[in-house]
Protein backbone atom coordinates (compact mmCIF):
# COMPACT_ATOMS: atom_id res chain seq x y z
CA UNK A 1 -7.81 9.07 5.05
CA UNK A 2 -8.72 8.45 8.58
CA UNK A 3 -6.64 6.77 11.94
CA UNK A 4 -3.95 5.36 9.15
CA UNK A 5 -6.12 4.25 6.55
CA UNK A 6 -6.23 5.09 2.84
CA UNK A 7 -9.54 4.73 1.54
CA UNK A 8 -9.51 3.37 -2.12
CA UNK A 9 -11.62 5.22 -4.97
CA UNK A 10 -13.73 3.15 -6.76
CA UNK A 11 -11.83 0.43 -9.12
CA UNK A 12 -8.89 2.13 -9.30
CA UNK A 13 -5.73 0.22 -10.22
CA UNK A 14 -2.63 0.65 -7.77
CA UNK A 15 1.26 0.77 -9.05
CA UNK A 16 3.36 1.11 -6.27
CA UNK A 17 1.55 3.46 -4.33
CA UNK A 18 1.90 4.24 -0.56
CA UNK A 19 -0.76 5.65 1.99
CA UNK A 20 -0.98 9.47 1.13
CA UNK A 21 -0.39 10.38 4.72
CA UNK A 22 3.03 9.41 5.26
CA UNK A 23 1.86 5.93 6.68
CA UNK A 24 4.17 3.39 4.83
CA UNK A 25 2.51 0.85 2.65
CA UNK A 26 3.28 -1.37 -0.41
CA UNK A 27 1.22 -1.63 -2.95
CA UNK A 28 2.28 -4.32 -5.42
CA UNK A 29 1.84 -3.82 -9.43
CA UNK A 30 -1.17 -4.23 -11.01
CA UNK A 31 -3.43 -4.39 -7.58
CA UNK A 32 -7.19 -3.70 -8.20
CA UNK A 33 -9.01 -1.83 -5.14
CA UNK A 34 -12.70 -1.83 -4.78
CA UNK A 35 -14.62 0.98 -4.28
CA UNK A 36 -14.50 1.55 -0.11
CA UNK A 37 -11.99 -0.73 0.30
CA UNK A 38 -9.80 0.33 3.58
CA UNK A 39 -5.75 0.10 3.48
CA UNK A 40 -4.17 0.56 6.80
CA UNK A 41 -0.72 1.76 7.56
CA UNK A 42 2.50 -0.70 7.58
CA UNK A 43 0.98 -3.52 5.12
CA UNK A 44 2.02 -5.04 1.77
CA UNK A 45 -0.25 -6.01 -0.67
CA UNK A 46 1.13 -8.69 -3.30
CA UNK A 47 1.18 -7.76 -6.62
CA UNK A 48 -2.11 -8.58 -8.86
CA UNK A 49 -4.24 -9.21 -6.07
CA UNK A 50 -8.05 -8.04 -5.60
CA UNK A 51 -9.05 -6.41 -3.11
CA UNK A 52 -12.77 -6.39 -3.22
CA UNK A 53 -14.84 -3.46 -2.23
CA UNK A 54 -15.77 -2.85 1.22
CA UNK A 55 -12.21 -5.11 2.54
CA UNK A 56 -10.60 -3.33 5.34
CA UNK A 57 -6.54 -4.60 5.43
CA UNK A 58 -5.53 -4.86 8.58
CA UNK A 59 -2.01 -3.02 9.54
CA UNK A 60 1.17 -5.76 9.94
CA UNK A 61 0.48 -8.32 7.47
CA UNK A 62 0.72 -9.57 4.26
CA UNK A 63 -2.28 -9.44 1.88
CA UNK A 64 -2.57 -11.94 -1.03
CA UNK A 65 -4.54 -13.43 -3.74
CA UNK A 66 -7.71 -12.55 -5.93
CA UNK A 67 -9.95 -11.85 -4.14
CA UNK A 68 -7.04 -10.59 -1.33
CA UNK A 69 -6.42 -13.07 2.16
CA UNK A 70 -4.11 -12.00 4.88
CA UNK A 71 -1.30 -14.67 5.07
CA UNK A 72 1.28 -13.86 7.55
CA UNK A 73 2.37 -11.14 10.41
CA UNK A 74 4.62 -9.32 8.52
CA UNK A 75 8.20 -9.75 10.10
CA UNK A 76 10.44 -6.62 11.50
CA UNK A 77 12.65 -6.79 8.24
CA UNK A 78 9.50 -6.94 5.96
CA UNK A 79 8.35 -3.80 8.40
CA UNK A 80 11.74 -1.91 8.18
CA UNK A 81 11.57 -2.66 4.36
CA UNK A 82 8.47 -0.64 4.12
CA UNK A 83 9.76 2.58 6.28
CA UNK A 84 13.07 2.35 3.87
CA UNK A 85 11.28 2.11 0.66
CA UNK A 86 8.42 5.28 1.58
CA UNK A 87 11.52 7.39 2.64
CA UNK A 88 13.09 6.29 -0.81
CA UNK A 89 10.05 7.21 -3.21
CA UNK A 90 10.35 10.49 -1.18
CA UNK A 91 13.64 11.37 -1.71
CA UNK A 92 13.23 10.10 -5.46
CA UNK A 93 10.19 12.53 -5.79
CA UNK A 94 11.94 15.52 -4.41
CA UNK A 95 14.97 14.76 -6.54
CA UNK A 96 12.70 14.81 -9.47
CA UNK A 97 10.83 18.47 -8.24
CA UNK A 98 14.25 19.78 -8.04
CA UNK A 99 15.88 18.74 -10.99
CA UNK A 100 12.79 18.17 -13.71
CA UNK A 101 14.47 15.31 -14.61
């Protein structure tokens, strides 16, 4: 991950996942990534779209389809709905470390 971006291993299937340096992201269910495929920071990716290897997402909007087109500049509730839901699969996870349940 460089500047933001989370660089996508090769075919992987996403399920909810968000940028692995704090960056929020959304991820929808069922998203296939191409190999080198670049997802930057603060975008939402509907779920089952393809993104095909080699795209680069640009941050702020909303990525769709198969294979994956940007459709709109995300709005500020769309963007605060991204900061609230990374903060929530973090306090989820830590609940889960600290309770094994």
């Amino acid at each position: 991950m460089q500047n933001g971006a989370y660089d996508a291993p090769d075919g992987k299937t996403a399920d909810n996942h968000f940028n692995p340096g704090g960056h929020p992201l959304v991820i929808g269910n069922e998203v296939t990534v191409g190999d080198g495929a670049i997802i930057r920071s603060q975008v939402m990716v509907a779920a089952g779209s393809l993104v095909l290897s080699g795209k680069d997402l640009d941050s702020d909007f909303l990525w769709i389809g198969s294979p994956v087109k940007r459709m709109h500049v995300l709005k500020d509730s769309e963007l605060e709905y991204l900061f609230f839901s990374a903060q929530h699969y973090v306090d989820l996870k830590n609940n889960h470390m600290a309770t094994g349940s």
